[in-house]
Protein backbone atom coordinates (compact mmCIF):
# COMPACT_ATOMS: atom_id res chain seq x y z
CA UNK A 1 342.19 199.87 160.66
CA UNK A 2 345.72 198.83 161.04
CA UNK A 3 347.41 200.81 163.88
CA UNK A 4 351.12 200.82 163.21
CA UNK A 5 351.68 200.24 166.79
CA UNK A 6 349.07 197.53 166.98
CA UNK A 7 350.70 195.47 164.16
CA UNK A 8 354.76 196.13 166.27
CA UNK A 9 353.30 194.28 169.28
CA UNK A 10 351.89 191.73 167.30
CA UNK A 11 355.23 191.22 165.47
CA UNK A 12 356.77 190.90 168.74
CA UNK A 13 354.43 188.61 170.17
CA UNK A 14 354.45 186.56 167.23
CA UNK A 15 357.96 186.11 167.43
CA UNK A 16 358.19 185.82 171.35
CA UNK A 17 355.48 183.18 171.35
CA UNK A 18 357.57 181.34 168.29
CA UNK A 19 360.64 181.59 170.68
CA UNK A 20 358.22 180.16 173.46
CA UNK A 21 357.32 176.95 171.00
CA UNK A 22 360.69 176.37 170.01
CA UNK A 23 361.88 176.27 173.70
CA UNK A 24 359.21 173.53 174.72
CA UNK A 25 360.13 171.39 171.69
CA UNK A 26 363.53 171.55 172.99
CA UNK A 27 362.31 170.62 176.81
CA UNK A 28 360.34 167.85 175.50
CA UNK A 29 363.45 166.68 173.88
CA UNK A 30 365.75 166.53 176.89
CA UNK A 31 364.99 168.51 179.86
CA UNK A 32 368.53 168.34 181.27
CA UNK A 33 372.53 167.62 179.22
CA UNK A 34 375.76 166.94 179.88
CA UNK A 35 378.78 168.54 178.45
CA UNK A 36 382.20 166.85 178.80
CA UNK A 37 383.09 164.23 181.11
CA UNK A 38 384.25 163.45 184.74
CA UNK A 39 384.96 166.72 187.01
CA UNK A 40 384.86 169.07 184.11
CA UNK A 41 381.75 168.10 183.04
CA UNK A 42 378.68 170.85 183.08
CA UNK A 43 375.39 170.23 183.42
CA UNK A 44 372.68 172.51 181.66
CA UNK A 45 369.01 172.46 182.84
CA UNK A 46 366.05 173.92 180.83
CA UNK A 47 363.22 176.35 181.79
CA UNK A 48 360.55 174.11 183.40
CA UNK A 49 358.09 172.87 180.91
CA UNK A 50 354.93 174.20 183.44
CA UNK A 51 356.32 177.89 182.78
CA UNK A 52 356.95 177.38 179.18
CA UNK A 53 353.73 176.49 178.53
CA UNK A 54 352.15 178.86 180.85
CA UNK A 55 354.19 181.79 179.00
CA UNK A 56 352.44 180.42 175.64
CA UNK A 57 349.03 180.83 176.83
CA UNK A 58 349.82 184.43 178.12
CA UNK A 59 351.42 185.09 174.70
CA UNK A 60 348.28 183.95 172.76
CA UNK A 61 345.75 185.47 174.85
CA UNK A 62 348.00 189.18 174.45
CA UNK A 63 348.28 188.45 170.25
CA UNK A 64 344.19 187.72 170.29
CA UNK A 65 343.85 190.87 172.50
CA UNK A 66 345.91 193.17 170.20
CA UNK A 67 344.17 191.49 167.05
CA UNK A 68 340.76 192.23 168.65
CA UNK A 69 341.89 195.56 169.18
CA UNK A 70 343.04 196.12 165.76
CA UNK A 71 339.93 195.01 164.27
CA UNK A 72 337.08 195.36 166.16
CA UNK A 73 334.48 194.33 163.45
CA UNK A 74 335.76 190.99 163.13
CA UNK A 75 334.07 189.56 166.34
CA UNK A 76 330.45 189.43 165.87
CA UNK A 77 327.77 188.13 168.39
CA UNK A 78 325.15 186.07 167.56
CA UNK A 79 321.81 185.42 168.94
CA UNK A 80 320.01 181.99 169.27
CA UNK A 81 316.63 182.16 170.04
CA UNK A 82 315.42 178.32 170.55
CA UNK A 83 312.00 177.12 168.61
């Protein structure tokens, strides 16, 4: 069953954790730049890669929450009974 809700929060999830992925490529490309030069120049420093990565776990764990929610039947345990 596809709760209209349900499906929203995944959307924004989905894109949140996207904007998450995109922000550690960017880290692991430079964490810190320079614009201009001499006494004018500004310095920009990224989020810290730790948090970054920590916000990508929380966002997948949330979007496999909501998509266990939505469909309930799709996780199925299974019993092993040794020989």
């Amino acid at each position: 069953m596809n709760d209209p809700i349900i499906t929203a929060q995944l959307d924004q999830l989905r894109t949140r954790l996207q904007q998450y992925l995109d922000a550690e490529a960017k880290i692991l490309q430079s964490q810190e730049y320079v614009i201009g030069n001499g006494g004018t120049a500004r310095r920009n420093r990224r989020a810290d890669l730790e948090q970054v990565q920590a916000g990508i776990t929380q966002v997948r764990a949330e979007i496999a929450q909501l998509e266990a929610q939505q469909n309930p039947r799709a996780r199925r345990i299974t019993y092993l009974r040794p020989y």
